[in-house]
PDB file of N, CA and C in Angstrom:
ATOM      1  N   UNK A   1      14.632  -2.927 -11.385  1.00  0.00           N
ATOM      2  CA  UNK A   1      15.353  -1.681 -11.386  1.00  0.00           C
ATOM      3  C   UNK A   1      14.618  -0.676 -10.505  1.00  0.00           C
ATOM      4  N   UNK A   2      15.124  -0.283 -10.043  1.00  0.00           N
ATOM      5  CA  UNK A   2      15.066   1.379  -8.952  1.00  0.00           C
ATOM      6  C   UNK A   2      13.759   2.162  -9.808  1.00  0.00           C
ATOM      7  N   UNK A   3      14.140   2.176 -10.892  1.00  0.00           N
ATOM      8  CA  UNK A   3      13.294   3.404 -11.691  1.00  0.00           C
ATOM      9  C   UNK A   3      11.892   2.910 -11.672  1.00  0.00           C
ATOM     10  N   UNK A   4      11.711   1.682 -11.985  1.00  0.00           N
ATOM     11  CA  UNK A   4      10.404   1.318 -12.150  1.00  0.00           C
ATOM     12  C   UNK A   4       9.538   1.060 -10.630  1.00  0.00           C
ATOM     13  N   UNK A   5      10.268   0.827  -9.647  1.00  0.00           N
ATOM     14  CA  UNK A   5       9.528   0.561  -8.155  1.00  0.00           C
ATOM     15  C   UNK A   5       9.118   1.866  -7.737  1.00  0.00           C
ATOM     16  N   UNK A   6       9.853   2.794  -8.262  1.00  0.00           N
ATOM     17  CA  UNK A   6       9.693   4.730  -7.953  1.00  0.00           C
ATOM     18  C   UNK A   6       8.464   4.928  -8.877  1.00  0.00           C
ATOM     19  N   UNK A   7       8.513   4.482  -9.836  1.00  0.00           N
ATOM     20  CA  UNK A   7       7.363   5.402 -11.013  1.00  0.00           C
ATOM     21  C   UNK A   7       5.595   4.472 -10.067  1.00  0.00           C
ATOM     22  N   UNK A   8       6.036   3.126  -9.806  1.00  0.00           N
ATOM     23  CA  UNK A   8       4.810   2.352  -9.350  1.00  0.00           C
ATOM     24  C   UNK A   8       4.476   2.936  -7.425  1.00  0.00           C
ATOM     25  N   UNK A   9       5.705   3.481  -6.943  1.00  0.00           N
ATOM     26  CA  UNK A   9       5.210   3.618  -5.933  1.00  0.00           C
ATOM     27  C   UNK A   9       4.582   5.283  -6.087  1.00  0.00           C
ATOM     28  N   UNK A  10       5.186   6.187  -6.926  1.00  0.00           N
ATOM     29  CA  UNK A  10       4.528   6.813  -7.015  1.00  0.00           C
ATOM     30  C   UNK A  10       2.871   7.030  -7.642  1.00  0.00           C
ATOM     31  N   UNK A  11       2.537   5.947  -8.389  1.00  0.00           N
ATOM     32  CA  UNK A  11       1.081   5.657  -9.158  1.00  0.00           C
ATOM     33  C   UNK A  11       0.230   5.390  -7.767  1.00  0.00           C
ATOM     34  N   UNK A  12       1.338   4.339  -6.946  1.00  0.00           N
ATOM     35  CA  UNK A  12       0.734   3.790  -5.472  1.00  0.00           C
ATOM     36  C   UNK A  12       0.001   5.151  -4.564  1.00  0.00           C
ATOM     37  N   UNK A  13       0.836   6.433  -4.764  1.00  0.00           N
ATOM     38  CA  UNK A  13       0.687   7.297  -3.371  1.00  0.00           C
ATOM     39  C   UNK A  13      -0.599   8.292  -3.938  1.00  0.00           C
ATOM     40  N   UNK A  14      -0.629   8.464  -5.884  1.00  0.00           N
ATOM     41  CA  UNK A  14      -1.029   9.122  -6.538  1.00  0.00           C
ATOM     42  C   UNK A  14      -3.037   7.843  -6.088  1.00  0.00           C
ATOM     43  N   UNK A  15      -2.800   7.259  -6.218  1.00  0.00           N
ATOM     44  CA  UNK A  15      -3.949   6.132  -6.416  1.00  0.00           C
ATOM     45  C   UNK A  15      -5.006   6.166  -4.637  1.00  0.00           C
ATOM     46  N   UNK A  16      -4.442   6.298  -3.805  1.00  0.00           N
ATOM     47  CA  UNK A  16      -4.265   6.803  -2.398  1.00  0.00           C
ATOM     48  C   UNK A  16      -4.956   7.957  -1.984  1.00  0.00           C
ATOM     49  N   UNK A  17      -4.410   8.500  -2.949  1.00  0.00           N
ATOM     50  CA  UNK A  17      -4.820  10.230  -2.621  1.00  0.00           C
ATOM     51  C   UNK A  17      -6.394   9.997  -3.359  1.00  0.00           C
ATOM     52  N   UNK A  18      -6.309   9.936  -4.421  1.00  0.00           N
ATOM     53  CA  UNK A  18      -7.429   9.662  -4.844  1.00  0.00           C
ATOM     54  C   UNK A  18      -8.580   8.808  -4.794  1.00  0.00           C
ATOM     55  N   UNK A  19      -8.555   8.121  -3.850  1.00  0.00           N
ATOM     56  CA  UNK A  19      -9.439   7.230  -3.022  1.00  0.00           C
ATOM     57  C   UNK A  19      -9.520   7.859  -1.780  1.00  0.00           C
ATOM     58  N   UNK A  20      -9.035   8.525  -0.915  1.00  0.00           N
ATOM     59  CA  UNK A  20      -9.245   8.789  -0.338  1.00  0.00           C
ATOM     60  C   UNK A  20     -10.417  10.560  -0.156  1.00  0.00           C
ATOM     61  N   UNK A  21     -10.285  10.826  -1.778  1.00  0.00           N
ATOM     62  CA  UNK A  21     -11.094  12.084  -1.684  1.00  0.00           C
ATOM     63  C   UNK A  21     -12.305  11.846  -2.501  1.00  0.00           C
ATOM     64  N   UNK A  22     -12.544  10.421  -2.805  1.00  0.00           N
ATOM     65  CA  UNK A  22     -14.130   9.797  -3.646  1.00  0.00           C
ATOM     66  C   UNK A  22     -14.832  10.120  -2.351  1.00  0.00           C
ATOM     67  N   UNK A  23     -15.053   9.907  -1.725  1.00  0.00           N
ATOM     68  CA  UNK A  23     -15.971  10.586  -0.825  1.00  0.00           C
ATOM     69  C   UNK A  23     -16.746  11.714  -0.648  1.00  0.00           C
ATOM     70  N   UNK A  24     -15.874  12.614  -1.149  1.00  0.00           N
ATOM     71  CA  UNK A  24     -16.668  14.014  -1.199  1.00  0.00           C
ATOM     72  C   UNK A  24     -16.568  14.562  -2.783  1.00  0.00           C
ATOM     73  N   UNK A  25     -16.424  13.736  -3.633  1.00  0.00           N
ATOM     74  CA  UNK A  25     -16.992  14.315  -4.945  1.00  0.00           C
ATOM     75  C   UNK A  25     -18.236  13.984  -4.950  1.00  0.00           C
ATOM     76  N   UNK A  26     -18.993  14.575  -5.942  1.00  0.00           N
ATOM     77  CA  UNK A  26     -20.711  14.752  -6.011  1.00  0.00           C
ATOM     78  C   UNK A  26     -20.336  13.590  -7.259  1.00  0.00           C
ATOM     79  N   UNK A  27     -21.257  12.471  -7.679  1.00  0.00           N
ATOM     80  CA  UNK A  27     -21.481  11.985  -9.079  1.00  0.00           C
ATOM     81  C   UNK A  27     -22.645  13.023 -10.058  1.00  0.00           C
ATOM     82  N   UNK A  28     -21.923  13.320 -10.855  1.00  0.00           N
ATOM     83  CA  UNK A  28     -22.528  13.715 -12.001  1.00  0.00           C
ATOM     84  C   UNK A  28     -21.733  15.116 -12.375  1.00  0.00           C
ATOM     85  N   UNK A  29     -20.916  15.038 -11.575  1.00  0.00           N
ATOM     86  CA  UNK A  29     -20.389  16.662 -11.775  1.00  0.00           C
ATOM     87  C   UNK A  29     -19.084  16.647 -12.576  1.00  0.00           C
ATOM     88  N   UNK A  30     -18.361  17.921 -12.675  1.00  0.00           N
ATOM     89  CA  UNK A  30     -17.362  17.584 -13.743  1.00  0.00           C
ATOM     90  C   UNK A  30     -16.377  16.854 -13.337  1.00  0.00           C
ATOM     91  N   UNK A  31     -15.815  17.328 -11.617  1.00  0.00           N
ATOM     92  CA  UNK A  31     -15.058  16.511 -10.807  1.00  0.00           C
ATOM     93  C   UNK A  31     -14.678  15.408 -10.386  1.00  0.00           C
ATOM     94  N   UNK A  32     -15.985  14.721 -10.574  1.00  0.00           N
ATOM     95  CA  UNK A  32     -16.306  12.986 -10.464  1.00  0.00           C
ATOM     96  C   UNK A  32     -16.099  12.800 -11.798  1.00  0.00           C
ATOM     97  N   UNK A  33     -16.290  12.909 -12.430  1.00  0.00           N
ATOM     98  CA  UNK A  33     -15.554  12.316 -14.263  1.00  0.00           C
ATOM     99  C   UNK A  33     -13.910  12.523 -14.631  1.00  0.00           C
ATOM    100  N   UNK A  34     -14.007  13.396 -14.153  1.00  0.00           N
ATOM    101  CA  UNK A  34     -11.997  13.678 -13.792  1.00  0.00           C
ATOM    102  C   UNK A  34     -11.384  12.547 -12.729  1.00  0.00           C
ATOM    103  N   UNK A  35     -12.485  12.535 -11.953  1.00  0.00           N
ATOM    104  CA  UNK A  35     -11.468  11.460 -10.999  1.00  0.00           C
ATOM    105  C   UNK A  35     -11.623   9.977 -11.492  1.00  0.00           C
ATOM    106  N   UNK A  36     -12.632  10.061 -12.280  1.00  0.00           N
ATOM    107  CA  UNK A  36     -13.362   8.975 -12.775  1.00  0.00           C
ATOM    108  C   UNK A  36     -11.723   8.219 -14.237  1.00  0.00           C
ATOM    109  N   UNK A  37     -11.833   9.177 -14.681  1.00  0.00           N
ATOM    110  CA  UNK A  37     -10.413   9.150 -16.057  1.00  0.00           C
ATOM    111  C   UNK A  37      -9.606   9.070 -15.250  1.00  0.00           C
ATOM    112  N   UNK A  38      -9.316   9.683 -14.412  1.00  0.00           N
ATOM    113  CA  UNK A  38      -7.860  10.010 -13.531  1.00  0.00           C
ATOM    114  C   UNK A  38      -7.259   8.284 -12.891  1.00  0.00           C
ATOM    115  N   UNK A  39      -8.089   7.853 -12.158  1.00  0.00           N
ATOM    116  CA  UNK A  39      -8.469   6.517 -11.497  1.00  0.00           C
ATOM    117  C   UNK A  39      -8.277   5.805 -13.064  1.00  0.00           C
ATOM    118  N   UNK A  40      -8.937   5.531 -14.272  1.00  0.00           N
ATOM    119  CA  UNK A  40      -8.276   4.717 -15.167  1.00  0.00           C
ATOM    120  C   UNK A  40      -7.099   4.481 -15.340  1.00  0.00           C
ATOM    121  N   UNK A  41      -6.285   5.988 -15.963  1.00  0.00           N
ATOM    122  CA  UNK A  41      -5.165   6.368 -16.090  1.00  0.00           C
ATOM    123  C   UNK A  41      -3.917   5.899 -15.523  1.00  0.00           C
ATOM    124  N   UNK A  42      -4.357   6.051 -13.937  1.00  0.00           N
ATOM    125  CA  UNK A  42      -3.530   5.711 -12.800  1.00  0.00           C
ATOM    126  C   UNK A  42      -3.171   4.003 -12.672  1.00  0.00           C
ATOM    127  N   UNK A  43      -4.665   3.528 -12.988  1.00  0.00           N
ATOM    128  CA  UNK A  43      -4.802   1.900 -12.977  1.00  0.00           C
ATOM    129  C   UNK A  43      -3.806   1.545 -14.137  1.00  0.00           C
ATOM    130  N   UNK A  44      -4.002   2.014 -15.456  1.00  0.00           N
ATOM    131  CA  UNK A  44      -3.041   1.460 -16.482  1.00  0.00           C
ATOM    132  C   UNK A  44      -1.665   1.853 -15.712  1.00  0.00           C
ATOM    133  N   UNK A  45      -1.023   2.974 -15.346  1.00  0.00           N
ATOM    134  CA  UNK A  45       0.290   3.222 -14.989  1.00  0.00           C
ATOM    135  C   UNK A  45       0.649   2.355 -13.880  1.00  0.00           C
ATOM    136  N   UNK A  46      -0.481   2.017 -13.337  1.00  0.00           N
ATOM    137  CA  UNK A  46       0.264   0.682 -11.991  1.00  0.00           C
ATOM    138  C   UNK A  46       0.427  -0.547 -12.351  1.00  0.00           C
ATOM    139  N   UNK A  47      -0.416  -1.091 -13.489  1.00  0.00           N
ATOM    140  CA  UNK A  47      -0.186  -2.437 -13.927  1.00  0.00           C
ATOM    141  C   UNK A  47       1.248  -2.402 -14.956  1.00  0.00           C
ATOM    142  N   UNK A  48       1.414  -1.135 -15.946  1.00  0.00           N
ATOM    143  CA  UNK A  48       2.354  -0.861 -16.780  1.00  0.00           C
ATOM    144  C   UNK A  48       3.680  -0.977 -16.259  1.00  0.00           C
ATOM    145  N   UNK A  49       3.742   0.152 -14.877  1.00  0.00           N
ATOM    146  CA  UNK A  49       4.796  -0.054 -13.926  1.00  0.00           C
ATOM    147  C   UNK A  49       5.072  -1.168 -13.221  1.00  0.00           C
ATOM    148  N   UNK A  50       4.177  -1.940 -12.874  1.00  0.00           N
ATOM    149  CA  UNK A  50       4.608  -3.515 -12.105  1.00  0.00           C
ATOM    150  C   UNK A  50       4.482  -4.456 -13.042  1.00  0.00           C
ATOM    151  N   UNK A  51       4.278  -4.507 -14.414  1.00  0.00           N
ATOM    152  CA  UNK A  51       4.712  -5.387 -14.965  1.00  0.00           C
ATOM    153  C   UNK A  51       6.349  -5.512 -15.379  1.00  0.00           C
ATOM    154  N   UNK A  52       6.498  -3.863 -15.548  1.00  0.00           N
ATOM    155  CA  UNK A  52       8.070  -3.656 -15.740  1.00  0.00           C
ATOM    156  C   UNK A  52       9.173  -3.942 -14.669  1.00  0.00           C
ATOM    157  N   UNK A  53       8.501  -3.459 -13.679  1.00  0.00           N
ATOM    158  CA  UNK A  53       9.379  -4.077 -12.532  1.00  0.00           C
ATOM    159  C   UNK A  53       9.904  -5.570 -12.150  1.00  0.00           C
ATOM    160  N   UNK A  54       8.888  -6.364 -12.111  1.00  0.00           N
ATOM    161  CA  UNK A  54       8.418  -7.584 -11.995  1.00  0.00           C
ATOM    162  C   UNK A  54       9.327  -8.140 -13.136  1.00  0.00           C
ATOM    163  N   UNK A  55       9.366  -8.013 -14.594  1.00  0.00           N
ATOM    164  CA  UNK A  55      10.006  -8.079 -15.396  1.00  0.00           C
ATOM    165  C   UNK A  55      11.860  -7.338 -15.582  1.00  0.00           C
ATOM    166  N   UNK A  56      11.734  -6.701 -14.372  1.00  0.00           N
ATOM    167  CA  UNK A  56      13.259  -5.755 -14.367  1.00  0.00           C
ATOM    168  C   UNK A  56      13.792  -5.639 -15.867  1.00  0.00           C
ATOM    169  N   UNK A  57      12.827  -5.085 -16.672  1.00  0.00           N
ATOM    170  CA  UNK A  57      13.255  -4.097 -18.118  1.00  0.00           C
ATOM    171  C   UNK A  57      14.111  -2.911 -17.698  1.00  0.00           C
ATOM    172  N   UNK A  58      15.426  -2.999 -18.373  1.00  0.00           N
ATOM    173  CA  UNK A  58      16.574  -1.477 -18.008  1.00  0.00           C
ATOM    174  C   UNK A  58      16.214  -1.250 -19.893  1.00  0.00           C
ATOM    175  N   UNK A  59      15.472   0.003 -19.456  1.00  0.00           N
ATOM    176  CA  UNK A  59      15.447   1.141 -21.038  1.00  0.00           C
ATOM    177  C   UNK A  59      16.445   1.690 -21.390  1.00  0.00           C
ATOM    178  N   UNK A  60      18.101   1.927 -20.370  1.00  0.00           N
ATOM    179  CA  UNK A  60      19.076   2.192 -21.039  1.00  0.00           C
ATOM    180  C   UNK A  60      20.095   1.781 -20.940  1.00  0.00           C
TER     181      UNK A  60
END
């Protein structure tokens, strides 16, 4: 379904962005622990979203 390739490509562009700005966080600061959760977060919503896809589950 449509809905689920949108929610994963958006985790995709969200996951992107945020690799691309590990570079200039400092480790130990509050910023790097935010991106640190953020980057988990994101990882569960991309496997969550491509399992659903992959599976083409319609929720309504």
């Amino acid at each position: 379904m449509w809905l689920w390739r949108f929610i994963f490509s958006a985790f995709t562009v969200l996951m992107v962005l945020l690799l691309f700005s590990a570079p200039y966080v400092t480790p130990g600061t509050a910023s790097y622990y935010v991106s640190v959760l953020s980057s988990g977060l994101i990882l569960v919503g991309l496997v969550a979203s491509g399992v659903l896809a992959a599976v083409d589950w319609d929720p309504f």
